[in-house]
Protein backbone atom coordinates (compact mmCIF):
# COMPACT_ATOMS: atom_id res chain seq x y z
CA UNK A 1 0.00 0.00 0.00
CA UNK A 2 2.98 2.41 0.78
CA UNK A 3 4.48 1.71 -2.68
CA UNK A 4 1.25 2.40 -4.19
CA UNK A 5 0.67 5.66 -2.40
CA UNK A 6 4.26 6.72 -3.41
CA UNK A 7 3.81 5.66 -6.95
CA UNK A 8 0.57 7.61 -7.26
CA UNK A 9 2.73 10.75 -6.02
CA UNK A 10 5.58 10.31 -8.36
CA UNK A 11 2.67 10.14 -11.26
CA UNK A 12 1.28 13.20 -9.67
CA UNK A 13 4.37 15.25 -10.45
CA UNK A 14 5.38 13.57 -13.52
CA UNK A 15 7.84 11.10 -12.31
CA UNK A 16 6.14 8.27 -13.10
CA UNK A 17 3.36 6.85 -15.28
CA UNK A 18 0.34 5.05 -14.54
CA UNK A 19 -2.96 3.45 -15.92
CA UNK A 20 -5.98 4.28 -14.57
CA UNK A 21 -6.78 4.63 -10.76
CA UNK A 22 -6.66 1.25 -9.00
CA UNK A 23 -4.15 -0.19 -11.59
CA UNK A 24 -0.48 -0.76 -11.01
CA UNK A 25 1.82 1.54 -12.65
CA UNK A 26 2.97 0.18 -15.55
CA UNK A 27 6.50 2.18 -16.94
CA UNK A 28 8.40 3.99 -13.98
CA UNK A 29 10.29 6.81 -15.25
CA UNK A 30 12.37 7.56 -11.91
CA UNK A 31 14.94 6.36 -11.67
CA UNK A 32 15.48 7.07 -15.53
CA UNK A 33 19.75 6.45 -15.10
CA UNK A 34 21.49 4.71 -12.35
CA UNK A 35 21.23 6.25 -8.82
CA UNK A 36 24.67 7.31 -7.49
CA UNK A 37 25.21 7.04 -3.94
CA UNK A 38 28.22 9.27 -2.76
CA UNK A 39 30.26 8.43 0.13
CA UNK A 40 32.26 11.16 1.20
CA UNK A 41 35.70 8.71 2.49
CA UNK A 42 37.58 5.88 1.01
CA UNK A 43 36.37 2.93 0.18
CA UNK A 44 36.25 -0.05 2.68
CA UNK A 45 37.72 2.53 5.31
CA UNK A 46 34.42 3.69 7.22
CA UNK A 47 31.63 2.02 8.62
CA UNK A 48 29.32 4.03 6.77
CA UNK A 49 31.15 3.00 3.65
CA UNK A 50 30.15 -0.80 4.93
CA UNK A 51 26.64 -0.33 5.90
CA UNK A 52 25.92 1.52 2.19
CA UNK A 53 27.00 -1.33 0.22
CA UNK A 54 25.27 -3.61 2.47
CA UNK A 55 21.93 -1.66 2.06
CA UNK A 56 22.80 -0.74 -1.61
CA UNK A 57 21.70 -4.16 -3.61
CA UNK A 58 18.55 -4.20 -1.42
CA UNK A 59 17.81 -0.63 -2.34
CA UNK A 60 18.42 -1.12 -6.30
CA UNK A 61 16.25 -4.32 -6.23
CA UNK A 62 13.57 -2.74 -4.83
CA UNK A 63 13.77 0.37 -7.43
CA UNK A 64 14.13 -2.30 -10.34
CA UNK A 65 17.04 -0.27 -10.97
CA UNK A 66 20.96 0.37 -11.23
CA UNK A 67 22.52 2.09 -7.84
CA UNK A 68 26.29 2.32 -7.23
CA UNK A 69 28.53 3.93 -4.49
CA UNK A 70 31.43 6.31 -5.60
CA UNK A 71 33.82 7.24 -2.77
CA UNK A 72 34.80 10.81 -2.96
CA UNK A 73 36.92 11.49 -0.01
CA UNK A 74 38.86 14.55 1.17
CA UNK A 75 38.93 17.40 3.01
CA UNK A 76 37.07 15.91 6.21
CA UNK A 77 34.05 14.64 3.59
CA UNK A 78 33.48 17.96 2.77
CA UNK A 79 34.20 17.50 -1.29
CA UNK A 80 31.99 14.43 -1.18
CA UNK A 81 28.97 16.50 0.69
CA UNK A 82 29.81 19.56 -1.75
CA UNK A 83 29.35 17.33 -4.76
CA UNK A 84 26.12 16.11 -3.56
CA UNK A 85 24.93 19.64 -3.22
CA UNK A 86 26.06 20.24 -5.90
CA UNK A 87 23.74 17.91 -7.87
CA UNK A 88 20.70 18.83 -10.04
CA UNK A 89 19.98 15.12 -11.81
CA UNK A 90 17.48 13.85 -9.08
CA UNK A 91 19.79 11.00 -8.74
CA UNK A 92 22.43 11.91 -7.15
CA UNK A 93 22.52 11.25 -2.85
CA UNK A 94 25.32 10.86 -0.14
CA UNK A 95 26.27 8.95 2.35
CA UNK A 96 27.25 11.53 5.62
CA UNK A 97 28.15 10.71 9.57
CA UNK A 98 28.90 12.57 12.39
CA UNK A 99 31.26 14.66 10.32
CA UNK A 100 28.77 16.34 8.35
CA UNK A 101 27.13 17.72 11.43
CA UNK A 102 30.63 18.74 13.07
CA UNK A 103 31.95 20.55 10.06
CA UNK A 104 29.27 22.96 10.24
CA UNK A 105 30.76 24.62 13.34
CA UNK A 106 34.46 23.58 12.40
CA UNK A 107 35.23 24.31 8.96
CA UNK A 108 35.30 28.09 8.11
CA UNK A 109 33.29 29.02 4.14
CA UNK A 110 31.76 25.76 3.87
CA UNK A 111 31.15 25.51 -0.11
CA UNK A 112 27.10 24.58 0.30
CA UNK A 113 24.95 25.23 2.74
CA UNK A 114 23.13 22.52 5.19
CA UNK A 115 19.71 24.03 5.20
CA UNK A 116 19.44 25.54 1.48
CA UNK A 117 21.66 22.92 -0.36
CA UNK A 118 20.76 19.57 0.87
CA UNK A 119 17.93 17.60 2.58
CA UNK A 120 17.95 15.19 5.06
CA UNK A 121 16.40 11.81 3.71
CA UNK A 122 17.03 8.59 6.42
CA UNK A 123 18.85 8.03 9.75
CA UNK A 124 20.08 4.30 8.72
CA UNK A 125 22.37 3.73 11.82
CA UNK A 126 24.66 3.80 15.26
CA UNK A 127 27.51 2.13 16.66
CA UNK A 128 29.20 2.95 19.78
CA UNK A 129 32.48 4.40 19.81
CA UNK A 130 35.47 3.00 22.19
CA UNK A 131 38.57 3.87 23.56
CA UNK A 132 41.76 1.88 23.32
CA UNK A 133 44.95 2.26 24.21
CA UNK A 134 48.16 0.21 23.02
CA UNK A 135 48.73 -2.42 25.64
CA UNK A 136 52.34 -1.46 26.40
CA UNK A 137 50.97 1.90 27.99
CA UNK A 138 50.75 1.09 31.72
CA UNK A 139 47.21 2.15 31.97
CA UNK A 140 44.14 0.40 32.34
CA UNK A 141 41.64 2.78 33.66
CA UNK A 142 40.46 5.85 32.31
CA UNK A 143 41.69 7.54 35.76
CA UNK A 144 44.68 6.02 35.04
CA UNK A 145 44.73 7.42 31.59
CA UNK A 146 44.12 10.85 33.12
CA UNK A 147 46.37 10.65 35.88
CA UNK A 148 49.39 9.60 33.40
CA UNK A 149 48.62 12.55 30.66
CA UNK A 150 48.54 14.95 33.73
CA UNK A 151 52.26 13.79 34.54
CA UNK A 152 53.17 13.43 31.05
CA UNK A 153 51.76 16.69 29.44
CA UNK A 154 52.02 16.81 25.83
CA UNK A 155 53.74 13.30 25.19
CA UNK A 156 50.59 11.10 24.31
CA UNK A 157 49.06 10.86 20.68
CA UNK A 158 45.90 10.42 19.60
CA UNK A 159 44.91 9.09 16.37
CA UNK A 160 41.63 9.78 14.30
CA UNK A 161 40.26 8.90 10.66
CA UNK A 162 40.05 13.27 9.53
CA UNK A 163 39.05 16.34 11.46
CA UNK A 164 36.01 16.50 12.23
CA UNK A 165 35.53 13.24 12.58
CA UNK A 166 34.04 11.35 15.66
CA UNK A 167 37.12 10.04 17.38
CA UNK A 168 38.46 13.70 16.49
CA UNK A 169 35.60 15.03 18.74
CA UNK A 170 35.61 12.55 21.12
CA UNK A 171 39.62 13.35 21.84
CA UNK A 172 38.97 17.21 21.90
CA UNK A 173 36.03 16.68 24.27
CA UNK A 174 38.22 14.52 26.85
CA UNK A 175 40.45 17.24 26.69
CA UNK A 176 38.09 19.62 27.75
CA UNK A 177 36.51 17.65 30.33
CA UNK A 178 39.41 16.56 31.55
CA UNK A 179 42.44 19.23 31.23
CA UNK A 180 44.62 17.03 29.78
CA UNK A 181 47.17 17.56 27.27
CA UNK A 182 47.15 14.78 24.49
CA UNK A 183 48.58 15.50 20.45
CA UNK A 184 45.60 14.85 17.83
CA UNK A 185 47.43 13.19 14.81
CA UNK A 186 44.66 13.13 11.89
CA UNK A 187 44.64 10.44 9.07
CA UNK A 188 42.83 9.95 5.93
CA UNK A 189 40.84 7.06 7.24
CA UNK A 190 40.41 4.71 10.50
CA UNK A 191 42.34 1.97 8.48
CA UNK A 192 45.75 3.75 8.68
CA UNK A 193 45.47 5.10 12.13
CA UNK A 194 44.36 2.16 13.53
CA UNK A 195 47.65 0.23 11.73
CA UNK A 196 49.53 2.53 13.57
CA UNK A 197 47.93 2.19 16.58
CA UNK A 198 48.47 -1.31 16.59
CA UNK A 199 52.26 -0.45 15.32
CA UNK A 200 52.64 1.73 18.42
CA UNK A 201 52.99 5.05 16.59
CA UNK A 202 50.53 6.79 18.51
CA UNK A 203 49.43 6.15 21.83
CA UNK A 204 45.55 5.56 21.73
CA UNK A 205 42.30 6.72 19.66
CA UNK A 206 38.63 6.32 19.51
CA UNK A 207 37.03 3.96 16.93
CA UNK A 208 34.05 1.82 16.18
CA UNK A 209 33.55 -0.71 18.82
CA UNK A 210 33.04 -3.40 16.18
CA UNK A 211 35.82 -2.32 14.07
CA UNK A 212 38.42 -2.52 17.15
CA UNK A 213 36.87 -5.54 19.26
CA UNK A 214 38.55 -8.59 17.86
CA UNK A 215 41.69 -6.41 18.55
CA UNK A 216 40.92 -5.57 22.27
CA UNK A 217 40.05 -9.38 22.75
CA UNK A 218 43.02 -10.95 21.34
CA UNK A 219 45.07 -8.48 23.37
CA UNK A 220 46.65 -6.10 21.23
CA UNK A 221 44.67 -3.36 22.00
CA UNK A 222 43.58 -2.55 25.71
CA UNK A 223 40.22 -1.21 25.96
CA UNK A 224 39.09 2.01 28.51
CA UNK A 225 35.88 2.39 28.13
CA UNK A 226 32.73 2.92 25.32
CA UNK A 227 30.99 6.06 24.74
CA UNK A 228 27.09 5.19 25.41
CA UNK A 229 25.57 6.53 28.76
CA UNK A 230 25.69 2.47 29.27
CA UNK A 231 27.54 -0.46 28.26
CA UNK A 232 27.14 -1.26 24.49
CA UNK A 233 25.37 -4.63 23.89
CA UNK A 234 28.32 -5.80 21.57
CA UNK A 235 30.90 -6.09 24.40
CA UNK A 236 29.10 -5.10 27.61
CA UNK A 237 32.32 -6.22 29.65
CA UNK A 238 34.30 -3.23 28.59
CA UNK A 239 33.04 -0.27 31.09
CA UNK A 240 31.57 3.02 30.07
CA UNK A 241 33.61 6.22 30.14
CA UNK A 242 30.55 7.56 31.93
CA UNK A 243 30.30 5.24 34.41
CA UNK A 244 34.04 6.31 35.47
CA UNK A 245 33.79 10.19 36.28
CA UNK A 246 32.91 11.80 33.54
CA UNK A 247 29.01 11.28 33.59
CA UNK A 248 28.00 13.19 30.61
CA UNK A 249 30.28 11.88 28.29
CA UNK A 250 28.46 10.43 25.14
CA UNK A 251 29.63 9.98 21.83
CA UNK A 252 28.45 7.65 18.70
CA UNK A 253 28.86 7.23 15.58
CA UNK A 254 25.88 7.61 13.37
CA UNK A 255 25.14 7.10 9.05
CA UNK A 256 22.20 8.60 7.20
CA UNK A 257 21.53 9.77 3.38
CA UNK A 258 21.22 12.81 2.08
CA UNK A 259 19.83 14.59 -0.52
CA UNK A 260 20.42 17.59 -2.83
CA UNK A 261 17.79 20.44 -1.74
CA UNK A 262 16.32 20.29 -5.54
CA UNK A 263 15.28 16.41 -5.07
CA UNK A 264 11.75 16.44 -5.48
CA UNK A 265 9.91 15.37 -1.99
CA UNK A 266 8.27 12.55 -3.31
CA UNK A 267 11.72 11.18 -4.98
CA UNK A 268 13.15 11.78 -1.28
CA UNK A 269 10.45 9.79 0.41
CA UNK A 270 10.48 7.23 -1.95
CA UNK A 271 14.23 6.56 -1.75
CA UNK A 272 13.63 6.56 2.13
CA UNK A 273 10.80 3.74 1.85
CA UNK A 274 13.30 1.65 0.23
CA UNK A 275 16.07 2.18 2.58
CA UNK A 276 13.56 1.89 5.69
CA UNK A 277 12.56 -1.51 3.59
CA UNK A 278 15.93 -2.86 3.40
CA UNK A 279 16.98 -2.15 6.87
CA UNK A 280 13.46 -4.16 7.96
CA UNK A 281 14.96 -7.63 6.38
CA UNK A 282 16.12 -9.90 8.33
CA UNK A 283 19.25 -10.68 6.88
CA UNK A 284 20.35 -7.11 6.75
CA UNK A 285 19.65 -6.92 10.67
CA UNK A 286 20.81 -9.90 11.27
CA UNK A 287 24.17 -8.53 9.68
CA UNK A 288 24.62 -5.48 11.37
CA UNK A 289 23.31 -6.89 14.94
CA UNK A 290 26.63 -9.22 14.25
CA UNK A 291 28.67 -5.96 13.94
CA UNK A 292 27.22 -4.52 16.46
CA UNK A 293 25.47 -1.68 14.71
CA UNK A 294 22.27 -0.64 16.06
CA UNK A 295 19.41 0.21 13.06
CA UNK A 296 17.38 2.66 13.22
CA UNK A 297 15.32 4.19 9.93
CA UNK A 298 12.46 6.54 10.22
CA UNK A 299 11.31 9.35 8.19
CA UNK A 300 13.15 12.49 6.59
CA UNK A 301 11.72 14.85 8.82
CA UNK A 302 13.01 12.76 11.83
CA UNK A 303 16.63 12.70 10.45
CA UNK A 304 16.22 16.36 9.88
CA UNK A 305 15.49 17.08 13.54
CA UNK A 306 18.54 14.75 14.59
CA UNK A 307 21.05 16.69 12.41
CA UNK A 308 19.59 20.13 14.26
CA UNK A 309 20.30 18.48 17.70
CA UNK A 310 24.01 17.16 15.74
CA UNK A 311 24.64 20.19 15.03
CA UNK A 312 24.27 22.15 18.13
CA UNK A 313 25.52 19.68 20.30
CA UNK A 314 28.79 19.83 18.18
CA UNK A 315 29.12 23.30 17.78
CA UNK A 316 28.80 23.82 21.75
CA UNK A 317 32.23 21.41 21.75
CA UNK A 318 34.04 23.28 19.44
CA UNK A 319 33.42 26.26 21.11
CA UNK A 320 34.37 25.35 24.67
CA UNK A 321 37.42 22.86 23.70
CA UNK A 322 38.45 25.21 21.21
CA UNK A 323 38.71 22.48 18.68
CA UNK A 324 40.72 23.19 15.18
CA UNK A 325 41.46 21.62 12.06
CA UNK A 326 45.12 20.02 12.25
């Protein structure tokens, strides 16, 4: 019934053709090319990266369609989202995270504009974030983390996948809470910092729980604590930063789609059916439950009012942690 009531809407506006009332439709005319989903980092470097291809051949199936990802990284996803906006074929979208809502308040002359260039069109999913450290460190505890940056001012590295980026916030907002004095080193993706994490060039970093678990388990890594208010499902063994003096400290890492602003509603809520449709089968659940990612869906308007609450939660941490771009 859903389907029908969309189809009806594309016909309405010329999208789509149709027989008479009460008949299916009989030759769809959107999509009229293949749909391009763009992902603003590398390719098999991000979870979001992951959960679009996952969700991508369930998407085109249910279009009766061609959709394909292109990875257009750099600048802290900011040339990905810019191309987006920069779209006017009504089949162009993008794949955004955290990022997207931190850059707003970060990055100075942002080339497109978050409430004129692009619309929000699905909240698809969170993970929790963790901390690790290399095992080598003699610290265990957060406290003890603390306690040996207080002593050791300046002389611990942390790692993230880009400013801007979660485990860039996350770092910046232990600083503030904290007062300690840890070096942000910035890579192009969590791939390479996490290498060197495990290499013992830097000292410890934020990631995606699932991405960094098997690592924490078999011992190379040494875990601090996750970043939910309480223990992540995935590994509920590991302790909560929260839960060990810093109350209010919550991070996670989210992935939606966007749209450019021009997208005709109806296109936008139609793409969203099919991505709320393809996170609702079970095999798709039952894959991300195994990575621990937590789904979530919903409608455009509900992703919009996330990104607002994104993106003044974010900009309140850049201002009092003083966060830059490195």
């Amino acid at each position: 019934m859903l389907k029908r009531i969309f189809l009806l809407g594309l016909a309405s506006l010329g999208v789509v053709s149709s027989c008479a009332v009460g008949q299916p439709a009989t030759t769809t005319q959107w999509p009229t090319q293949p749909v391009r989903l763009i992902v603003p980092f590398p390719g098999g470097a991000s979870t979001l990266d992951a959960v679009v291809r996952l969700l991508v051949p369930e998407v085109a199936r249910d279009l009766a369609g061609s959709v394909f990802v292109e990875n257009k990284p750099g600048a802290g996803t900011v040339i990905g989202v810019d191309a987006v906006a920069k779209a006017s074929d009504r089949h162009t979208f993008g794949g955004v995270a955290n990022s997207f809502a931190v850059n707003q308040s970060l990055v100075k002359n942002l080339p497109y504009n978050l409430d004129s260039d692009l619309a929000p069109v699905i909240l698809l999913a969170r993970t929790a974030n963790v901390l690790a450290v290399r095992p080598d460190l003699p610290i265990r505890t957060l406290p003890e983390l603390i306690a040996y940056a207080k002593k050791n001012p300046g002389k611990l590295s942390y790692g993230s996948f880009g400013n801007g980026t979660t485990p860039h916030f996350a770092g910046e907002m232990l600083k503030s809470m904290t007062g300690i004095d840890i070096v942000h080193v910035p890579y192009k993706a969590q791939g390479p910092a996490l290498n060197d994490l495990l290499g013992g060039n830097i000292d410890l970093m934020f990631g995606n729980l699932p991405d960094f678990l098997a690592h924490i388990r078999s011992g190379k890594l040494r875990a601090l604590g996750t970043t939910y208010l309480t223990r992540a499902p995935l590994a509920p063994e590991i302790p909560t930063i929260a839960e060990q003096g810093l109350p209010t400290f919550e991070t996670d890492s989210w992935y939606g789609i966007i749209a450019p602003a021009n997208t005709p509603k109806v296109v936008v809520d139609r793409i969203n059916l099919s991505f709320n449709e393809a996170l609702a089968r079970e095999g798709v659940r039952q894959n991300l439950r195994e990575r621990g990612i937590e789904i979530i869906g919903g409608t455009p308007a509900e992703f919009g009012l996330h990104l607002k609450r994104e993106v003044a939660k974010y900009a309140d941490i850049v201002k009092t942690s003083n966060m830059k771009i490195d």
